[in-house]
C-alpha atoms as a PDB file:
ATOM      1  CA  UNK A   1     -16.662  31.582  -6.388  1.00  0.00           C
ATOM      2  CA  UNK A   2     -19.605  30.250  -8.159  1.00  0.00           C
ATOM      3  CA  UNK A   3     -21.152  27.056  -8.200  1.00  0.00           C
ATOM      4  CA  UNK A   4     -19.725  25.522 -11.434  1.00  0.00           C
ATOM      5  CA  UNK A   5     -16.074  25.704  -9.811  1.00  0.00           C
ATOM      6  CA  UNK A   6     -16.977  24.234  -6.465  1.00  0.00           C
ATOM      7  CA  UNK A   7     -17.861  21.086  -8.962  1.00  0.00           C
ATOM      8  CA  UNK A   8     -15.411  21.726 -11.262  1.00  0.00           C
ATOM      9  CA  UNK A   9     -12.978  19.077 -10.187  1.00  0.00           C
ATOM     10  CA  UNK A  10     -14.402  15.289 -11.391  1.00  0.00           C
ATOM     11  CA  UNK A  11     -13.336  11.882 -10.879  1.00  0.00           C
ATOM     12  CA  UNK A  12     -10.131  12.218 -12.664  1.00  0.00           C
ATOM     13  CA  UNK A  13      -8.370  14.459 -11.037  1.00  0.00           C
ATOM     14  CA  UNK A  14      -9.021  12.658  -7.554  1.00  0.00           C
ATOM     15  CA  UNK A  15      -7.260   9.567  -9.620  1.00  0.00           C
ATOM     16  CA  UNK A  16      -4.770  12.302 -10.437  1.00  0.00           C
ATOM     17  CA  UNK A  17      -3.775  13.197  -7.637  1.00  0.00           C
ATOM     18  CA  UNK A  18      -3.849   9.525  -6.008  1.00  0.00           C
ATOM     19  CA  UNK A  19      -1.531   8.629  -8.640  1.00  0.00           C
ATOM     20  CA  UNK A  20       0.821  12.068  -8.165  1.00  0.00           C
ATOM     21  CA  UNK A  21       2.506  10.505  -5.291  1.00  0.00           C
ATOM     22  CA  UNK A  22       3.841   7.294  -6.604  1.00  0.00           C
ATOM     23  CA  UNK A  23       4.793   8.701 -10.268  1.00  0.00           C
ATOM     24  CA  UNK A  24       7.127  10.922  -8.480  1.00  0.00           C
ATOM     25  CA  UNK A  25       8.826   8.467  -6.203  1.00  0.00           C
ATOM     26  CA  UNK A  26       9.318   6.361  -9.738  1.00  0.00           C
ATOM     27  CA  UNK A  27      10.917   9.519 -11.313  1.00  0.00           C
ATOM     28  CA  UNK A  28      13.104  10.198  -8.546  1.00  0.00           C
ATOM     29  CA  UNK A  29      14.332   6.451  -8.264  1.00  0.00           C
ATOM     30  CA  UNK A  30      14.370   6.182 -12.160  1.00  0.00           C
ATOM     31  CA  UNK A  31      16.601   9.293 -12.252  1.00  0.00           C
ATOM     32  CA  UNK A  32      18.635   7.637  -9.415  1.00  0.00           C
ATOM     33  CA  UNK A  33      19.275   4.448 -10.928  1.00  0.00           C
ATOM     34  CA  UNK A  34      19.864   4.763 -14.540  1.00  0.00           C
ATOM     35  CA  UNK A  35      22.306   7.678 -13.167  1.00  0.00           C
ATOM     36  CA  UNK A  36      24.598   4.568 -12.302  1.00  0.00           C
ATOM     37  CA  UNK A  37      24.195   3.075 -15.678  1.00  0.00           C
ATOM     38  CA  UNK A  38      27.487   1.116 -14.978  1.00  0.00           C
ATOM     39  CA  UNK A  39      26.192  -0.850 -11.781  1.00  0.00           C
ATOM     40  CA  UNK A  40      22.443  -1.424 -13.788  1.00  0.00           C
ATOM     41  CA  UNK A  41      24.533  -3.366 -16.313  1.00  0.00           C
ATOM     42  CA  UNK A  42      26.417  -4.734 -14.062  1.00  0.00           C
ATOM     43  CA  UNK A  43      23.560  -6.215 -12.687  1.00  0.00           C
ATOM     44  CA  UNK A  44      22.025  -7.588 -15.794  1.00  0.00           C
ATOM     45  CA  UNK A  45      25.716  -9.489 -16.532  1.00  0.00           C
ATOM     46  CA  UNK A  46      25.627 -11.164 -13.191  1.00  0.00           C
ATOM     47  CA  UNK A  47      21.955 -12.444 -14.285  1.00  0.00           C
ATOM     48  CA  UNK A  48      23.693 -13.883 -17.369  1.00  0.00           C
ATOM     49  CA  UNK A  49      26.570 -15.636 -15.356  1.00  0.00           C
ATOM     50  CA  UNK A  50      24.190 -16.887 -13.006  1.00  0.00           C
ATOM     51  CA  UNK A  51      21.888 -18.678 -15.521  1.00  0.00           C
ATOM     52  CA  UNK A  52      25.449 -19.873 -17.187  1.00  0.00           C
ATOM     53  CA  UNK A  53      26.655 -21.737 -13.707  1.00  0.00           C
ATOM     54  CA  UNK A  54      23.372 -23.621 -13.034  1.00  0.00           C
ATOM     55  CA  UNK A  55      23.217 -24.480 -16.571  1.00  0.00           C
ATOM     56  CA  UNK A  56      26.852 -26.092 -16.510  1.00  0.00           C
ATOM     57  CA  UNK A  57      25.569 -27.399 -12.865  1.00  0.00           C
ATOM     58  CA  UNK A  58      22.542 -29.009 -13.921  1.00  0.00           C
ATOM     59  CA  UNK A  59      24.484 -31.060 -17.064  1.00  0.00           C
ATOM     60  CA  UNK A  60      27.999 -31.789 -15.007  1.00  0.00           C
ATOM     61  CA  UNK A  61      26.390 -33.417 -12.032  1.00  0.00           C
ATOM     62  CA  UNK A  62      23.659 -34.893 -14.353  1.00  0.00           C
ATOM     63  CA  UNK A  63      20.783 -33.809 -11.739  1.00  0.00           C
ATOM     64  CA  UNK A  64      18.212 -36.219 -12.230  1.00  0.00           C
ATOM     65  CA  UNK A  65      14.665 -35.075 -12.692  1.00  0.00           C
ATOM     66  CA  UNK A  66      12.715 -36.341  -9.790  1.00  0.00           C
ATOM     67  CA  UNK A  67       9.034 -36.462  -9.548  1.00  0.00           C
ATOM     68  CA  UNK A  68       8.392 -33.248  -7.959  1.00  0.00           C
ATOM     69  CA  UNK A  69      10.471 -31.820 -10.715  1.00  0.00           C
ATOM     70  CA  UNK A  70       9.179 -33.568 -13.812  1.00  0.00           C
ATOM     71  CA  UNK A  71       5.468 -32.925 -12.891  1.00  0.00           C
ATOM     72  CA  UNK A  72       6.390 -29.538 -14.211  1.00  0.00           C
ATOM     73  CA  UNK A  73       7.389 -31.022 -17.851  1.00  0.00           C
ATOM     74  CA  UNK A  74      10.665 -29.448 -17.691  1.00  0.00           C
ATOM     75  CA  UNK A  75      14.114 -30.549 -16.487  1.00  0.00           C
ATOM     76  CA  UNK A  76      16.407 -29.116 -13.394  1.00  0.00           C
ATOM     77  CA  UNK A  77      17.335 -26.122 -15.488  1.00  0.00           C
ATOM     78  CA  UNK A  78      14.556 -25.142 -15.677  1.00  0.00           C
ATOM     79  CA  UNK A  79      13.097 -25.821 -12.813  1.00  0.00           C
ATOM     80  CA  UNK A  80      15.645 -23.858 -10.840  1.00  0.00           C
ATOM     81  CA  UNK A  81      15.951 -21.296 -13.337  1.00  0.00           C
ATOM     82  CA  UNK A  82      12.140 -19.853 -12.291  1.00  0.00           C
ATOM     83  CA  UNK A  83      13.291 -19.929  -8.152  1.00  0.00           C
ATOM     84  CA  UNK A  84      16.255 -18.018  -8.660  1.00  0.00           C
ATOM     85  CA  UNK A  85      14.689 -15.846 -11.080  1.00  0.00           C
ATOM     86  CA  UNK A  86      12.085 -15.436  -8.169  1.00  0.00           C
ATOM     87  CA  UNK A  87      14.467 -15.304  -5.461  1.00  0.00           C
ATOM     88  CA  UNK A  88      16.367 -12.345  -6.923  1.00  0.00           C
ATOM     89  CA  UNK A  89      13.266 -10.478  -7.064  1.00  0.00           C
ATOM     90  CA  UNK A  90      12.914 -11.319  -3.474  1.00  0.00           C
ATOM     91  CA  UNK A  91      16.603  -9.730  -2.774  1.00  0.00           C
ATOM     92  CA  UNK A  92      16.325  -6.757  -4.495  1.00  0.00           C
ATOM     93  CA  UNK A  93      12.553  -6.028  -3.288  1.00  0.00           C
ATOM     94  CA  UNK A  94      13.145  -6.608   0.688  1.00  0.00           C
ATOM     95  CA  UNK A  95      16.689  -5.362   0.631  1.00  0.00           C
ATOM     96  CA  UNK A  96      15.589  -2.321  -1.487  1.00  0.00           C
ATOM     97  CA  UNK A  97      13.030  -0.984   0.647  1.00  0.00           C
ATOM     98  CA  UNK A  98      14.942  -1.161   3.588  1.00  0.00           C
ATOM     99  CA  UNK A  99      18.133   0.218   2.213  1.00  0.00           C
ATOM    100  CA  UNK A 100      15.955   2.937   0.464  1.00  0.00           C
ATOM    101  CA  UNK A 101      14.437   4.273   3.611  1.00  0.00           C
ATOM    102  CA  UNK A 102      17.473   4.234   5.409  1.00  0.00           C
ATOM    103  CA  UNK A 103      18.816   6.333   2.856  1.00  0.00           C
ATOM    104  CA  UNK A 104      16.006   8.302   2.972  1.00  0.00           C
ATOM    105  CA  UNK A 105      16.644   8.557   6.956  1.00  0.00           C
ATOM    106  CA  UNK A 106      21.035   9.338   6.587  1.00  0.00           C
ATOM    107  CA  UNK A 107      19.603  12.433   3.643  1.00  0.00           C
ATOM    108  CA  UNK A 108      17.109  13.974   5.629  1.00  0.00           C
ATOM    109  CA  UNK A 109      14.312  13.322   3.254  1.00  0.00           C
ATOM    110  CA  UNK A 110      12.794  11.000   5.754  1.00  0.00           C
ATOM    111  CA  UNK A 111      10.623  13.603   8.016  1.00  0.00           C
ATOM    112  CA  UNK A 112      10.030  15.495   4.994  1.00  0.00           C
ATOM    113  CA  UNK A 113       8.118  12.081   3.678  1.00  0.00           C
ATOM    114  CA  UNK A 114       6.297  11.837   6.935  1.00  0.00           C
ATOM    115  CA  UNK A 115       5.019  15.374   7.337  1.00  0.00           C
ATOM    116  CA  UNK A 116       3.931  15.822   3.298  1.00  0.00           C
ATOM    117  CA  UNK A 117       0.000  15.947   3.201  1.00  0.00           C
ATOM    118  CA  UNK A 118       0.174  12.328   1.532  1.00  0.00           C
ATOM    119  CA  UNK A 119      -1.466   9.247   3.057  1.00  0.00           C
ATOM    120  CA  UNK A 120       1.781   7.831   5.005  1.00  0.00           C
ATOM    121  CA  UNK A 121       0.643   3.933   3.782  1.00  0.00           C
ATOM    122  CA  UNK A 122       0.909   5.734   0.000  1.00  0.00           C
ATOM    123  CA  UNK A 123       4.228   7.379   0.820  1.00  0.00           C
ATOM    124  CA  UNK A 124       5.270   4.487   2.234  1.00  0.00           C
ATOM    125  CA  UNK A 125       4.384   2.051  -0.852  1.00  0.00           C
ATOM    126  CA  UNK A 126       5.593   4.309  -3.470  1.00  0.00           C
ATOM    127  CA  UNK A 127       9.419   4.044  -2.173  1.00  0.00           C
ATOM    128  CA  UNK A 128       9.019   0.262  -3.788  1.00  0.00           C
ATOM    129  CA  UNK A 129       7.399   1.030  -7.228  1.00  0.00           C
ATOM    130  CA  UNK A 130      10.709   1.771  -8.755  1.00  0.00           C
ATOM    131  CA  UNK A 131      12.412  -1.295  -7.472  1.00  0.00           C
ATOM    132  CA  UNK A 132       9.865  -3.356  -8.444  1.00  0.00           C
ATOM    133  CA  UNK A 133      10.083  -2.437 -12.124  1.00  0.00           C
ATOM    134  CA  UNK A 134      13.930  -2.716 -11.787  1.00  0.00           C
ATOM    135  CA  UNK A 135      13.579  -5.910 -10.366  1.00  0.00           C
ATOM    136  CA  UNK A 136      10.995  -7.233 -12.636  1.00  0.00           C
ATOM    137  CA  UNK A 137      13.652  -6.418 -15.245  1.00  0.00           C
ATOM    138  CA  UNK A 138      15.975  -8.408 -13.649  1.00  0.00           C
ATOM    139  CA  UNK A 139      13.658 -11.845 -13.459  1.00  0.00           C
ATOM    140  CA  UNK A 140      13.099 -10.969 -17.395  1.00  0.00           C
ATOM    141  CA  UNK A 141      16.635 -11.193 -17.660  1.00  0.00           C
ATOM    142  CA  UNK A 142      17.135 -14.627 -15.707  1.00  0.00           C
ATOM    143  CA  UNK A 143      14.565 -16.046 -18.084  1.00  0.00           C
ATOM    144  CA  UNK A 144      15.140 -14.387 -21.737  1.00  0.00           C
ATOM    145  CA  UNK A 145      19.198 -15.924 -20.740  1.00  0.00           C
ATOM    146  CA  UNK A 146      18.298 -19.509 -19.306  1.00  0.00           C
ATOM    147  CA  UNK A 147      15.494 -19.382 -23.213  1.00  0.00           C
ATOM    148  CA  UNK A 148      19.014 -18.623 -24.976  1.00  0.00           C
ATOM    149  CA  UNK A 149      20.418 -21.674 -23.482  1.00  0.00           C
ATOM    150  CA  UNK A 150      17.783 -24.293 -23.925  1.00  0.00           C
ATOM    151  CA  UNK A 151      14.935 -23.680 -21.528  1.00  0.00           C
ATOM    152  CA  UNK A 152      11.458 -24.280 -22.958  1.00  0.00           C
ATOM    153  CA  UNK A 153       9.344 -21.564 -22.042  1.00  0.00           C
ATOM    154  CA  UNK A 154       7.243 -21.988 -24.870  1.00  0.00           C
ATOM    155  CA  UNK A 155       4.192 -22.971 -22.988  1.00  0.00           C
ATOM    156  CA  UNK A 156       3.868 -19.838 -21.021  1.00  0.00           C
ATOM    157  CA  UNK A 157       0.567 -18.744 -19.773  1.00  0.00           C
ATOM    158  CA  UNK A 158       1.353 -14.852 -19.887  1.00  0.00           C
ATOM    159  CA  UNK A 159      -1.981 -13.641 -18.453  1.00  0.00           C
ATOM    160  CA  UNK A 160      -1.574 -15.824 -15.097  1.00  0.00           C
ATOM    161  CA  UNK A 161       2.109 -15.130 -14.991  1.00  0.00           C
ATOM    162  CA  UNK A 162       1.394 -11.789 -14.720  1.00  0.00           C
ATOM    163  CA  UNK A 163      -1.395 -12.230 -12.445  1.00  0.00           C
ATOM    164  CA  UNK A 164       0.700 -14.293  -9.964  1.00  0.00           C
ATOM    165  CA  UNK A 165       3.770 -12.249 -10.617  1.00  0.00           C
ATOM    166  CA  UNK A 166       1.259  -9.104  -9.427  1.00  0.00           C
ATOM    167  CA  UNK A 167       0.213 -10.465  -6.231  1.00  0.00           C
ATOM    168  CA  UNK A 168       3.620 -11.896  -5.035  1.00  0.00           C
ATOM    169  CA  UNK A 169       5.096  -8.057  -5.849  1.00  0.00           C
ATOM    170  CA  UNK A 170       2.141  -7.051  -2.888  1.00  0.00           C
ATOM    171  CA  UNK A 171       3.450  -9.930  -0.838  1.00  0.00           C
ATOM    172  CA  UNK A 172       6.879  -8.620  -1.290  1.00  0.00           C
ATOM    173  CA  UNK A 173       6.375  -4.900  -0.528  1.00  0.00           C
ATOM    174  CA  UNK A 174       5.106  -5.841   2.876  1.00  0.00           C
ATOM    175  CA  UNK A 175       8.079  -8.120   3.634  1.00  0.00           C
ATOM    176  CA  UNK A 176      10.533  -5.232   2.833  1.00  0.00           C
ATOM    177  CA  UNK A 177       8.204  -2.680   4.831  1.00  0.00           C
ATOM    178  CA  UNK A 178       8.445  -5.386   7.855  1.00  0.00           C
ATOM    179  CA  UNK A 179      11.992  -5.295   7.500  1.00  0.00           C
ATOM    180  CA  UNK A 180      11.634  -1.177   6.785  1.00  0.00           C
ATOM    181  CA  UNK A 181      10.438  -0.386  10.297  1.00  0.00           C
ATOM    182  CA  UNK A 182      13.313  -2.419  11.841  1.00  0.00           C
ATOM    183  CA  UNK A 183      16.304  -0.510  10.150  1.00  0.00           C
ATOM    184  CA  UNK A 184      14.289   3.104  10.762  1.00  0.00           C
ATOM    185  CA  UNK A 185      14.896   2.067  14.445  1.00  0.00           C
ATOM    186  CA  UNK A 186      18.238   0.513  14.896  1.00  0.00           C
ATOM    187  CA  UNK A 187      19.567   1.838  12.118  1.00  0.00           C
ATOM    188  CA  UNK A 188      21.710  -0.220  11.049  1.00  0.00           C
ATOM    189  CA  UNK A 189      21.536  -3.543   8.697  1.00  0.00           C
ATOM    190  CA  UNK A 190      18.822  -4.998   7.561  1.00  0.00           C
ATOM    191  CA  UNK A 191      18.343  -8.323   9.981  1.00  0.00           C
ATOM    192  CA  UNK A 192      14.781  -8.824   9.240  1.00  0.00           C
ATOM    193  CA  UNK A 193      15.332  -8.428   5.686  1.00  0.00           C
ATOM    194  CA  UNK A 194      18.002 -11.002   5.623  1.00  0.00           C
ATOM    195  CA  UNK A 195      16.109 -13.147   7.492  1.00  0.00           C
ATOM    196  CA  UNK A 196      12.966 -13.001   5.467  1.00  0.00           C
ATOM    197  CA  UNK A 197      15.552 -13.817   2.336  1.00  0.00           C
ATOM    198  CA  UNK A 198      17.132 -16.758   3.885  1.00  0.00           C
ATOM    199  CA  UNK A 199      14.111 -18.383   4.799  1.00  0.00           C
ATOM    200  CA  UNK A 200      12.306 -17.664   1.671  1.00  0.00           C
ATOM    201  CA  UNK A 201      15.629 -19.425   0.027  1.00  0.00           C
ATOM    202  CA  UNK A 202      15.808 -22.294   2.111  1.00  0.00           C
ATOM    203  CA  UNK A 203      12.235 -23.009   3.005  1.00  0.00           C
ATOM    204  CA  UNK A 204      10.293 -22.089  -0.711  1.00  0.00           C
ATOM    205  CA  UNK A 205      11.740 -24.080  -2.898  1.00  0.00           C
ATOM    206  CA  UNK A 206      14.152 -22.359  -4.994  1.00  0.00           C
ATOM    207  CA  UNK A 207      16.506 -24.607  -5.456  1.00  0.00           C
ATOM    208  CA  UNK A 208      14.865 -27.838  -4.786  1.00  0.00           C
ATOM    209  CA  UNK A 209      11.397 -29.258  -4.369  1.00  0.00           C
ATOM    210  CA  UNK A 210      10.316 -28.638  -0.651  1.00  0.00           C
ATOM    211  CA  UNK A 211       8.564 -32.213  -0.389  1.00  0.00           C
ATOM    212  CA  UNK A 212      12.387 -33.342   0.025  1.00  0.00           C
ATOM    213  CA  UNK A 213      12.503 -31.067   3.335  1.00  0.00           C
ATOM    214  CA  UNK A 214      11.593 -32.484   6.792  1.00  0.00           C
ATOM    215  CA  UNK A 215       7.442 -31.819   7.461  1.00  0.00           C
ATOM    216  CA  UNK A 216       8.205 -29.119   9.952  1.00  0.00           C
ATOM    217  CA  UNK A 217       9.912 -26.811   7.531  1.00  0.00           C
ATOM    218  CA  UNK A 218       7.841 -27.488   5.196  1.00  0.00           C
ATOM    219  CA  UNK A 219       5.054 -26.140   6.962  1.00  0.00           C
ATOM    220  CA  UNK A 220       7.266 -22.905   8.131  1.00  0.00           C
ATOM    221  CA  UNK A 221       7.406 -22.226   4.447  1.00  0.00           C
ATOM    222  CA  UNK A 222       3.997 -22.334   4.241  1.00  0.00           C
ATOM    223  CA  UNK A 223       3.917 -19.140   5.812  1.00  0.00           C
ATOM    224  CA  UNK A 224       5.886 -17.717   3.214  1.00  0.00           C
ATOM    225  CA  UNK A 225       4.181 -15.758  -0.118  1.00  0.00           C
ATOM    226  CA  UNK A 226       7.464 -17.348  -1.754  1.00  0.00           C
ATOM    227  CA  UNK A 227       6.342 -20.980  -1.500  1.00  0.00           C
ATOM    228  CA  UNK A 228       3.283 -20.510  -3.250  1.00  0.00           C
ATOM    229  CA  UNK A 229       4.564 -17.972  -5.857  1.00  0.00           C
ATOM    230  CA  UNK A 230       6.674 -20.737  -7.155  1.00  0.00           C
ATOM    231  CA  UNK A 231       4.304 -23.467  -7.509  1.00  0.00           C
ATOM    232  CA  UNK A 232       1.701 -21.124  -9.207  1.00  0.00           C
ATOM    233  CA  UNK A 233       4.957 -19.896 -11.362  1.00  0.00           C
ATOM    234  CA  UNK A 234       6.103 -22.804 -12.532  1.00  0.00           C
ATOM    235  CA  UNK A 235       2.970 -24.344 -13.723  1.00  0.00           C
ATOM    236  CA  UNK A 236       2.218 -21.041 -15.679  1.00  0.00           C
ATOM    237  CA  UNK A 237       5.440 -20.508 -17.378  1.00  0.00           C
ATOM    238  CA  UNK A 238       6.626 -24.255 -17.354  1.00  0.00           C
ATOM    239  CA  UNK A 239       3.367 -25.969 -18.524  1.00  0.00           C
ATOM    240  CA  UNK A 240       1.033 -23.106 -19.302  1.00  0.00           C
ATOM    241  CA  UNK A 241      -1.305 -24.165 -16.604  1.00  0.00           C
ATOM    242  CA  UNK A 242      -3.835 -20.741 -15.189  1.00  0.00           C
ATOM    243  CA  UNK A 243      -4.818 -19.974 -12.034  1.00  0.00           C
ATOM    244  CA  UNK A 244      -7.405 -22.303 -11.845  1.00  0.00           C
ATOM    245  CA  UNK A 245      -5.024 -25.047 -11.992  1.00  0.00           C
ATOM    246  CA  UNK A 246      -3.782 -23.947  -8.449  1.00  0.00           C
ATOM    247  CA  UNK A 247      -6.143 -22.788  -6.468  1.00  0.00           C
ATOM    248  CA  UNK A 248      -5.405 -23.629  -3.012  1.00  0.00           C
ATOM    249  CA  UNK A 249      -1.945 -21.874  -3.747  1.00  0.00           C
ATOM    250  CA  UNK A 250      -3.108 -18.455  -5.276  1.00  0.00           C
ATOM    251  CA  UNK A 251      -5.664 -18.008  -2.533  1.00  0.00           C
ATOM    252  CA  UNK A 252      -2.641 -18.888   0.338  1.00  0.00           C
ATOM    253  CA  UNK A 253      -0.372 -16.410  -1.986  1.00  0.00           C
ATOM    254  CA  UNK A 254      -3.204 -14.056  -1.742  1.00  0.00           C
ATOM    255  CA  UNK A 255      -3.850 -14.391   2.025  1.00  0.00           C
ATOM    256  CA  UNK A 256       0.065 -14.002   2.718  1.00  0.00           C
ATOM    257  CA  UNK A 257       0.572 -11.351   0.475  1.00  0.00           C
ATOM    258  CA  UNK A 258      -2.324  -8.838   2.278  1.00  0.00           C
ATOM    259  CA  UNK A 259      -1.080 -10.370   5.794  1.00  0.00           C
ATOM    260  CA  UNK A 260       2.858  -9.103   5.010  1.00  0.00           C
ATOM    261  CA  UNK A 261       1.738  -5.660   3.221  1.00  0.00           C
ATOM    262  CA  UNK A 262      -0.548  -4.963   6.894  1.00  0.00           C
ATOM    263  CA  UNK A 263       2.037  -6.500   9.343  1.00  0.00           C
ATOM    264  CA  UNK A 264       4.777  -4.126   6.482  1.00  0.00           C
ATOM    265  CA  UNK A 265       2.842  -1.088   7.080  1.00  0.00           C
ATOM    266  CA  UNK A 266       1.996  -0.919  10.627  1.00  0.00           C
ATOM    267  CA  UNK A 267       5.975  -1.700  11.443  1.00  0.00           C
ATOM    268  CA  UNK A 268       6.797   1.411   9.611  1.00  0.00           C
ATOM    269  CA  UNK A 269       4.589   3.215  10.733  1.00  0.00           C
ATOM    270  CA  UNK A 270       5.073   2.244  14.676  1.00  0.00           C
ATOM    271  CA  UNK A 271       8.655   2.581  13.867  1.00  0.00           C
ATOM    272  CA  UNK A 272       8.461   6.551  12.344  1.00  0.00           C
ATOM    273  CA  UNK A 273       5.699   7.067  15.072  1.00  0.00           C
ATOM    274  CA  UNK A 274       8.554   5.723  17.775  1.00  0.00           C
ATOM    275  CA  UNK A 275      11.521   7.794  16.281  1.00  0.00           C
ATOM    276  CA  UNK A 276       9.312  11.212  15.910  1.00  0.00           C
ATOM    277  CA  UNK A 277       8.204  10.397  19.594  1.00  0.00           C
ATOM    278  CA  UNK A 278      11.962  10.014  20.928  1.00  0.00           C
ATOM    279  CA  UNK A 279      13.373  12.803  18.285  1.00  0.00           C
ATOM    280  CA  UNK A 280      16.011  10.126  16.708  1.00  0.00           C
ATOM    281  CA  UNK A 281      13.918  10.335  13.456  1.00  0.00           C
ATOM    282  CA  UNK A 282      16.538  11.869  11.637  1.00  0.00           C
ATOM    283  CA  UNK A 283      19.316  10.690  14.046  1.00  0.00           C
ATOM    284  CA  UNK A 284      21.758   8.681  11.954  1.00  0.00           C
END
């Protein structure tokens, strides 16, 4: 072998073959997915309905636009129409993982993952990449339908949208990794997962401004990346405000985000390290 093959390989194909992994896990749960075409559309319809029942909502009970909802220029519709848009990314990020690697666990494919040559936190964090573009979709969806019946998103700061929208997907991963590790080992349900939702729905904000909670659940959901997603959210799609203009709240969502996608990882991986050590790995 001579010398000019030893240093034949350059920087690209190392970022090659970091990026192998996750492309295929996307192709596989692309190919998956759009298999089902029926239940993808059905999907994007119950978006639609949903934006149609808290419009009708909002204008048959005349909700009244307090001050932690005006401050965002906009009126209930609106306002909500960002949380559940949010929220349903939540749902199908959490519940996804977990649901993906239990499938992944019932098939068999499970071990396989764990003994390829791959990095396991890469293996791991490629079962969401899929879901997140599918879910991403979805939010699209809530807000392209709520724009068709009135909401002014005209303001939108794109750039810090996308920004936010980035770090809250990292925030996300780890919560459905937390929740990951759980189902590998009892193997059925999701508890954690549902747990994680129903706090984030309660706690962040989704439907209603937290400052109308009591001050100890307000501070409980300022543990969650949720909470601070929406206030960043809001002003940037709302009122076209950046990042600067919330500070305090991107560095929390920042904070929370890399403190989930740790705590995410090292449950799944004490979990898979548990089941190989007990053999129920692939027991189902």
């Amino acid at each position: 072998m001579t010398a000019g093959a030893l240093t034949a390989r350059g920087p690209l194909d190392g970022l090659a073959d970091a990026a192998r992994v996750p492309i295929a896990f996307f192709k596989r749960d692309r190919t998956i997915e759009t298999s089902y075409r029926a239940g993808f559309v059905l999907r994007l319809g119950s978006a639609v309905v949903t934006v149609a029942v808290f419009f009708f909502i909002s204008h048959s009970f005349g909700l009244a636009n307090t001050a932690d909802i005006s401050k965002y220029g906009a009126d209930y519709f609106a306002f909500v129409l960002v949380g559940v848009a949010l929220q349903q990314f939540l749902g199908q990020t959490v519940g996804g993982i977990g649901g993906s690697l239990r499938e992944s666990q019932t098939t068999g494919t499970l071990e396989l993952m764990v003994l390829s040559p791959s990095r396991l936190s890469t293996v791991l964090m490629s079962t969401s990449i899929w879901l997140q573009v599918s879910a991403a979709i979805g939010a699209v969806t809530y807000l392209v339908a709520g724009a068709l019946l009135g909401a002014d998103f005209s303001h939108a700061d794109l750039p810090a949208t996308a920004l936010a929208l980035l770090v809250t997907m990292v925030g996300f991963t780890g919560m459905g990794l937390l929740a990951g590790g759980v189902v590998i080992v009892i193997k059925r349900g999701n508890p954690v997962g549902w747990l994680l939702q129903g706090a984030s729905i309660v706690l962040s904000g989704v439907f209603y401004p937290t400052a109308v909670l009591p001050a100890g659940l307000q501070a409980l959901g300022e543990l969650l990346p949720m909470t601070h997603a929406l206030v960043i959210l809001r002003g940037s799609i709302l009122l076209g405000t950046g990042i600067t203009a919330a500070i305090p709240e991107f560095v929390a969502l920042v904070a929370l985000s890399a403190i989930y996608l740790a705590a995410g990882l090292i449950s799944c991986s004490l979990a898979i390290r548990y089941g190989r050590t007990d053999g129920s790995l692939a027991q189902y």
